[in-house]
Protein backbone atom coordinates (compact mmCIF):
# COMPACT_ATOMS: atom_id res chain seq x y z
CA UNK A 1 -105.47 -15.07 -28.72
CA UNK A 2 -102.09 -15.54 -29.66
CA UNK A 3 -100.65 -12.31 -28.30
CA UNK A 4 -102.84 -13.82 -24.68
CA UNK A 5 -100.97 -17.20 -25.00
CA UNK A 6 -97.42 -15.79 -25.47
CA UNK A 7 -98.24 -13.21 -22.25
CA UNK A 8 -99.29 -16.00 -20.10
CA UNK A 9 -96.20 -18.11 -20.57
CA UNK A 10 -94.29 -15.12 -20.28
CA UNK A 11 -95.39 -14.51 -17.15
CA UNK A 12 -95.23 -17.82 -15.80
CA UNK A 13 -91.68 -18.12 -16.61
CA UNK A 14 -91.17 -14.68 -14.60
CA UNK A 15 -92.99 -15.98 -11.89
CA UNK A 16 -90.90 -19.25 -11.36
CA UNK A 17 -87.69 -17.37 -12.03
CA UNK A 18 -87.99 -14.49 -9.27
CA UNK A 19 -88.19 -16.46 -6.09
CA UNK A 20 -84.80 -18.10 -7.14
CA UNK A 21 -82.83 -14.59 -7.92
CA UNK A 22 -84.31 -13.37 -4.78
CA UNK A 23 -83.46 -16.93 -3.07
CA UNK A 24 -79.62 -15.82 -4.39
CA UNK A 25 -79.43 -12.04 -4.36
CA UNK A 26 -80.87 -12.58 -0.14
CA UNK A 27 -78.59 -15.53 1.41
CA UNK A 28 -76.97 -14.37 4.28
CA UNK A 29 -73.20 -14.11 4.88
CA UNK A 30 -71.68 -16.98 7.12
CA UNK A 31 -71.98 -15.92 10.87
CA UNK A 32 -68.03 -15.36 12.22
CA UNK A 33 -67.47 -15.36 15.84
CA UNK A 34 -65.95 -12.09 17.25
CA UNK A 35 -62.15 -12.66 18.72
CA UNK A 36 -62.17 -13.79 22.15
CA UNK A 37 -61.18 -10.64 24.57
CA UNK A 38 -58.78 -11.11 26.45
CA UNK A 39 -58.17 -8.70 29.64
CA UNK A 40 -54.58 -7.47 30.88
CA UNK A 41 -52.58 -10.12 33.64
CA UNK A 42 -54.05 -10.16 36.97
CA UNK A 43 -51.00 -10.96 39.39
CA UNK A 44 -52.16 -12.19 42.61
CA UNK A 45 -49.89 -12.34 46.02
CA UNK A 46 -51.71 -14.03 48.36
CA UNK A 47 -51.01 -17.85 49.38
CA UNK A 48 -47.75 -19.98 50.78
CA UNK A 49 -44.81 -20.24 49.25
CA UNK A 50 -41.63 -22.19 49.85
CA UNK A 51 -38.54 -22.12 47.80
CA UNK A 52 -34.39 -21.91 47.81
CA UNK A 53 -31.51 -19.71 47.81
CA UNK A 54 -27.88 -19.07 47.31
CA UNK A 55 -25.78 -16.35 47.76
CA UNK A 56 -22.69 -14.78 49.61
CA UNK A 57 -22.19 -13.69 53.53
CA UNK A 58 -19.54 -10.94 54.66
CA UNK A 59 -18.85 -9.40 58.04
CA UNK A 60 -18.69 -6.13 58.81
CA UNK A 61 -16.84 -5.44 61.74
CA UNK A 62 -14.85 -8.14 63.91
CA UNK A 63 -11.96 -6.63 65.43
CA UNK A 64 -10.42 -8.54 67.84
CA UNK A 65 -7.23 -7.85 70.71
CA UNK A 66 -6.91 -4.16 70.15
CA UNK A 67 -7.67 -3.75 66.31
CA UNK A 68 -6.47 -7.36 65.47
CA UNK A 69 -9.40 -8.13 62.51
CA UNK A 70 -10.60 -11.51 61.56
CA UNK A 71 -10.30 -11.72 57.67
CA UNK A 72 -13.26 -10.40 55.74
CA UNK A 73 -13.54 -12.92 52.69
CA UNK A 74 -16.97 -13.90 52.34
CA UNK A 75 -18.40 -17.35 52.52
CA UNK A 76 -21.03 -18.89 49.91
CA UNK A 77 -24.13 -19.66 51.33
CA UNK A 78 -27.03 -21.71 50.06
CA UNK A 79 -30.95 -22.47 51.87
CA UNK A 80 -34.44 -22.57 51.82
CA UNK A 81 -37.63 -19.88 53.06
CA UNK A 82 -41.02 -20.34 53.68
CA UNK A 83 -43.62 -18.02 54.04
CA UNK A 84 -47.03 -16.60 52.93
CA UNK A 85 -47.92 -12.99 51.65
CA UNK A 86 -51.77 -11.22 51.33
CA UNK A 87 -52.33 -8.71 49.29
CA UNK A 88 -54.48 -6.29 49.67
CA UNK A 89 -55.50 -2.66 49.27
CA UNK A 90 -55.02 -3.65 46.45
CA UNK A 91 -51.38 -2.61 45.79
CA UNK A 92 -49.59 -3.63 49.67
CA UNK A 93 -48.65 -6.88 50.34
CA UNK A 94 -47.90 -8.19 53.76
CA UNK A 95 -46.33 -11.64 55.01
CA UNK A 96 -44.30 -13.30 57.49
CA UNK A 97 -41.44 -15.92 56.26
CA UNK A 98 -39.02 -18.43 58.21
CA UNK A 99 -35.63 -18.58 56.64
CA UNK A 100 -32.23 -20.51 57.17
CA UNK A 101 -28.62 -20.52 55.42
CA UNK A 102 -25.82 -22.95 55.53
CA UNK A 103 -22.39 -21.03 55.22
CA UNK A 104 -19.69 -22.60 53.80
CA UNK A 105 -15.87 -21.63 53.17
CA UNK A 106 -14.19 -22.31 56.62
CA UNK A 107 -13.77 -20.68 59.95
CA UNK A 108 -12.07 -16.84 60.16
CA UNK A 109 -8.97 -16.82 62.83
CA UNK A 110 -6.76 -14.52 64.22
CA UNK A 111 -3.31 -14.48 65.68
CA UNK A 112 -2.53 -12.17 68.57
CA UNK A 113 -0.61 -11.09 71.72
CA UNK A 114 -1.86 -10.66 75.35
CA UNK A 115 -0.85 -10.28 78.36
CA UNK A 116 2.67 -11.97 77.72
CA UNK A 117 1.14 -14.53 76.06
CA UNK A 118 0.27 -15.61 72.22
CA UNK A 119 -3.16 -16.78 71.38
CA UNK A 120 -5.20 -17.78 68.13
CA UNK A 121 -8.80 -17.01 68.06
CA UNK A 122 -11.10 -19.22 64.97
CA UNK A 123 -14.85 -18.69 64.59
CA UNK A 124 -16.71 -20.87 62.08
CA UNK A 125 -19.95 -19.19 61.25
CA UNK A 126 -21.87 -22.63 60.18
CA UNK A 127 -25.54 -21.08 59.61
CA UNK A 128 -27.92 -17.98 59.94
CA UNK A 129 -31.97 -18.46 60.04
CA UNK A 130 -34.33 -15.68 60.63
CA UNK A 131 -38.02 -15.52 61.52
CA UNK A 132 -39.82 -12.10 59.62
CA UNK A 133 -42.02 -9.74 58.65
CA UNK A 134 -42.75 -8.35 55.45
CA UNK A 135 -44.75 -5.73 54.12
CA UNK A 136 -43.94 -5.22 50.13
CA UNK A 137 -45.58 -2.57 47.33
CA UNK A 138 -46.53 -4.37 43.81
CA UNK A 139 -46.81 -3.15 40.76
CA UNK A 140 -48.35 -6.64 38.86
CA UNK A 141 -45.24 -9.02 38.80
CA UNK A 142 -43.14 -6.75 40.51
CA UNK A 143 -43.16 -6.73 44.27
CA UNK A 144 -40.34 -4.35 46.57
CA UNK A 145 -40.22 -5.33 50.05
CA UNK A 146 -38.92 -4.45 53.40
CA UNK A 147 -38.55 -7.39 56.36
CA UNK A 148 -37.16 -7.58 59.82
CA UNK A 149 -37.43 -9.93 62.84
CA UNK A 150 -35.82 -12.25 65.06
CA UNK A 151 -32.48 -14.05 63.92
CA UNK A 152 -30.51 -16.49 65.48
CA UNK A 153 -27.00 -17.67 64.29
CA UNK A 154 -25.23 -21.70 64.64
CA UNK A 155 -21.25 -21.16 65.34
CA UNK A 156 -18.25 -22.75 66.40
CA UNK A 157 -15.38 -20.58 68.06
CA UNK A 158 -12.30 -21.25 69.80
CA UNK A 159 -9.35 -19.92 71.92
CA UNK A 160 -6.09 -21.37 72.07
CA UNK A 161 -3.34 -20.41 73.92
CA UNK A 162 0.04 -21.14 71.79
CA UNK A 163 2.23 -20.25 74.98
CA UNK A 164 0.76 -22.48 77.70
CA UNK A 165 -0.43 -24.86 74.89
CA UNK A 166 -4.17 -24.83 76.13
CA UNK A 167 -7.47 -24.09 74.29
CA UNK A 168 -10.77 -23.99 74.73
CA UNK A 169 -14.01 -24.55 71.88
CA UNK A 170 -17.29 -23.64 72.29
CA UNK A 171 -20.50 -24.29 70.41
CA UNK A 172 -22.92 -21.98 70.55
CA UNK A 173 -26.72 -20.55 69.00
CA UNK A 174 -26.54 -16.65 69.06
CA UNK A 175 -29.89 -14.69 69.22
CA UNK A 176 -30.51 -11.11 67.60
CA UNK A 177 -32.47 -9.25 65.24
CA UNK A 178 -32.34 -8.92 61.51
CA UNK A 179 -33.68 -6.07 58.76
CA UNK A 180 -33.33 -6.49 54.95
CA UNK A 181 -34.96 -5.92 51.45
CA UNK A 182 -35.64 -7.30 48.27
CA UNK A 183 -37.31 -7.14 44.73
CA UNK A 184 -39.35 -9.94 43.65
CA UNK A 185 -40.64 -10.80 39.95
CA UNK A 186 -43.10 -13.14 39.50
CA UNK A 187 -42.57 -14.21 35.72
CA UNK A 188 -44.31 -17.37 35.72
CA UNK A 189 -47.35 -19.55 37.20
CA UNK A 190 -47.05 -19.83 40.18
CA UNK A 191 -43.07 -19.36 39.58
CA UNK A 192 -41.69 -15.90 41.41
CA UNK A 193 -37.60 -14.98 41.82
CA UNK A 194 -36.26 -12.66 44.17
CA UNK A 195 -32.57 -10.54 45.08
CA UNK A 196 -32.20 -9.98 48.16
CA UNK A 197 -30.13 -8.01 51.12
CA UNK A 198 -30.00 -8.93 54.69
CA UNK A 199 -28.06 -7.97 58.45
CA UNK A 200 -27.93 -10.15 60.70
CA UNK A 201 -27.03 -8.51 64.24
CA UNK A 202 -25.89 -10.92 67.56
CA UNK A 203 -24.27 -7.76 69.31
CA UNK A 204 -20.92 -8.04 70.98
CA UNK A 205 -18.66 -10.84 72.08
CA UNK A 206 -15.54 -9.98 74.64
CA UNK A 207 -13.01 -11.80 75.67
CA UNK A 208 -9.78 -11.09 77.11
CA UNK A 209 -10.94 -7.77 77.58
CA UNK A 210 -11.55 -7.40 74.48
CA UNK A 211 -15.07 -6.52 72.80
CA UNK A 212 -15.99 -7.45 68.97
CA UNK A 213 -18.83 -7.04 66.85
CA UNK A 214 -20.82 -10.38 65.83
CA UNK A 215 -22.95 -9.63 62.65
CA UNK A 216 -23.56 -10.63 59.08
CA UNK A 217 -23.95 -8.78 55.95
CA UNK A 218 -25.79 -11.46 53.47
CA UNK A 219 -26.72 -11.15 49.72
CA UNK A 220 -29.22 -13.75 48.15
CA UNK A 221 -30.80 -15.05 44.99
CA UNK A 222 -33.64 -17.10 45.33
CA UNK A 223 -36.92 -19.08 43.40
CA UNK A 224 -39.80 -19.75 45.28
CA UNK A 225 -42.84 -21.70 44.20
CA UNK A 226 -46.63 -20.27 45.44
CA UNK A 227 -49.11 -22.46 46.37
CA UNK A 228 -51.87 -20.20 45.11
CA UNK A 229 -53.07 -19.33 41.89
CA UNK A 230 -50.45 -17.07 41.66
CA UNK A 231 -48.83 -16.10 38.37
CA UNK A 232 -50.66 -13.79 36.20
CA UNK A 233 -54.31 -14.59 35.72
CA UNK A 234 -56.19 -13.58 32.43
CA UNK A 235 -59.60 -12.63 32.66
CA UNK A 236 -61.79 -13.73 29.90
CA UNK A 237 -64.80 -12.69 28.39
C-alpha cells in the first residue's frame, strides 16, 4: 500500500511538471520582419522643365574690308530654357526647348580703309535665343543629346565714316538656324545639370562690298528643375 501511495504522488508530480517543460522547451522565437527590398533607381525623362544658364560666346569668322577681322574675345553670357522631354522606347528621349542668352562684354569694332576714305565698323551682339529639337539617348541619370532649330539673334551695329564725319546705326533681329549638343545628369529629385555646345548661324552681312560671316560659337552650363517626378524613383516591395 505504501509502495501504491508513493507511485501515485510520483506520478502526479510528473504529470503537473511536463506541460510546463514542454510549455518552455516549445515557445516560439519572436517573429522579425524581413528587410524591406529595395529595387535599383528608376530615372524618368518625361515632363517640363525650366531652368538657367551661363556660359561664354565666341565668333568664328567675321572678316571685314578685305581680311580686316573684328576681335575674337568672347563675351560671358547668362539665360534661361524651357522645354519638355518623353522618353520612351525605353532608352530615347525626345523634346523640344525655347532658349535665350544675354551677352555681355561690349561691342567688337574695326578700323579700316575704303575707297579713299577711313571708316570704323562696331557690332554689339546683345542676345541669341533659339527654338529646338531634341532627341537624346539615356543611360538612367545620364542623358546625351543632339538639338537643332530656328535661331534668331538681337544686335546693334554701326558704320561711321571718320573722313566725312558721318555714321549710320542700325538695330536689328537676325534669323537663322542653330545645331548643338549636350550631356545631361540628373543627380537629384527632380534636380538635372547639363554642358552644353551650340552654333548659331545668321549667314552673311556685306557692306561696302564687302561680305562677312555672322555666327556664334556658344558654350553653356546650366540647372534645370523638372516638373515631373523626375529624379530617380525607387521601387519598393
Amino acid at each position: 500500500m505504501k509502495k501504491f501511495l508513493l507511485g501515485t504522488v510520483a506520478l502526479v508530480v510528473l504529470g503537473t511538471t511536463l506541460p510546463a517543460l514542454a510549455a518552455d522547451l516549445g515557445a516560439r522565437r519572436a517573429y522579425t520582419k524581413a528587410p524591406e527590398y529595395m529595387a535599383a533607381p528608376i530615372y524618368n525623362w518625361t515632363g517640363f522643365y525650366i531652368g538657367g544658364h551661363v556660359g561664354g560666346a565666341f565668333v568664328s569668322d567675321e572678316s571685314i574690308a578685305g581680311g580686316t577681322n573684328v576681335s575674337r574675345d568672347g563675351q560671358f553670357l547668362g539665360g534661361l530654357q524651357g522645354g519638355a522631354d518623353y522618353q520612351f522606347a525605353p532608352n530615347w528621349v525626345v523634346g523640344a526647348e525655347a532658349q535665350y542668352s544675354w551677352l555681355a562684354g561690349g561691342s567688337k569694332s574695326v578700323t579700316f580703309a575704303n575707297g579713299g576714305s577711313n571708316f570704323t565698323y562696331s557690332d554689339n551682339q546683345r542676345g541669341l535665343g533659339s527654338v529646338t529639337g531634341r532627341l537624346g539617348y539615356t543611360w538612367g541619370p545620364g542623358l546625351l543629346y543632339v538639338k537643332g532649330g530656328y535661331a534668331f539673334a538681337d544686335y546693334k551695329t554701326s558704320l561711321f565714316n571718320n573722313t566725312a564725319g558721318l555714321g549710320v546705326a542700325v538695330n536689328s533681329k537676325d534669323s537663322g538656324y542653330t545645331v548643338g549638343g549636350g550631356l545631361e545628369y540628373m543627380f537629384a529629385q527632380n534636380w538635372s545639370g547639363k554642358i552644353e555646345y551650340q552654333y548659331y548661324d545668321f549667314g552673311n552681312v556685306t557692306f561696302l562690298g564687302t561680305s562677312f560671316k555672322n555666327d556664334e560659337h556658344t558654350v553653356k552650363a546650366g540647372l534645370n528643375y523638372r516638373f515631373n517626378v523626375g529624379g530617380p524613383v525607387v521601387a519598393r516591395y
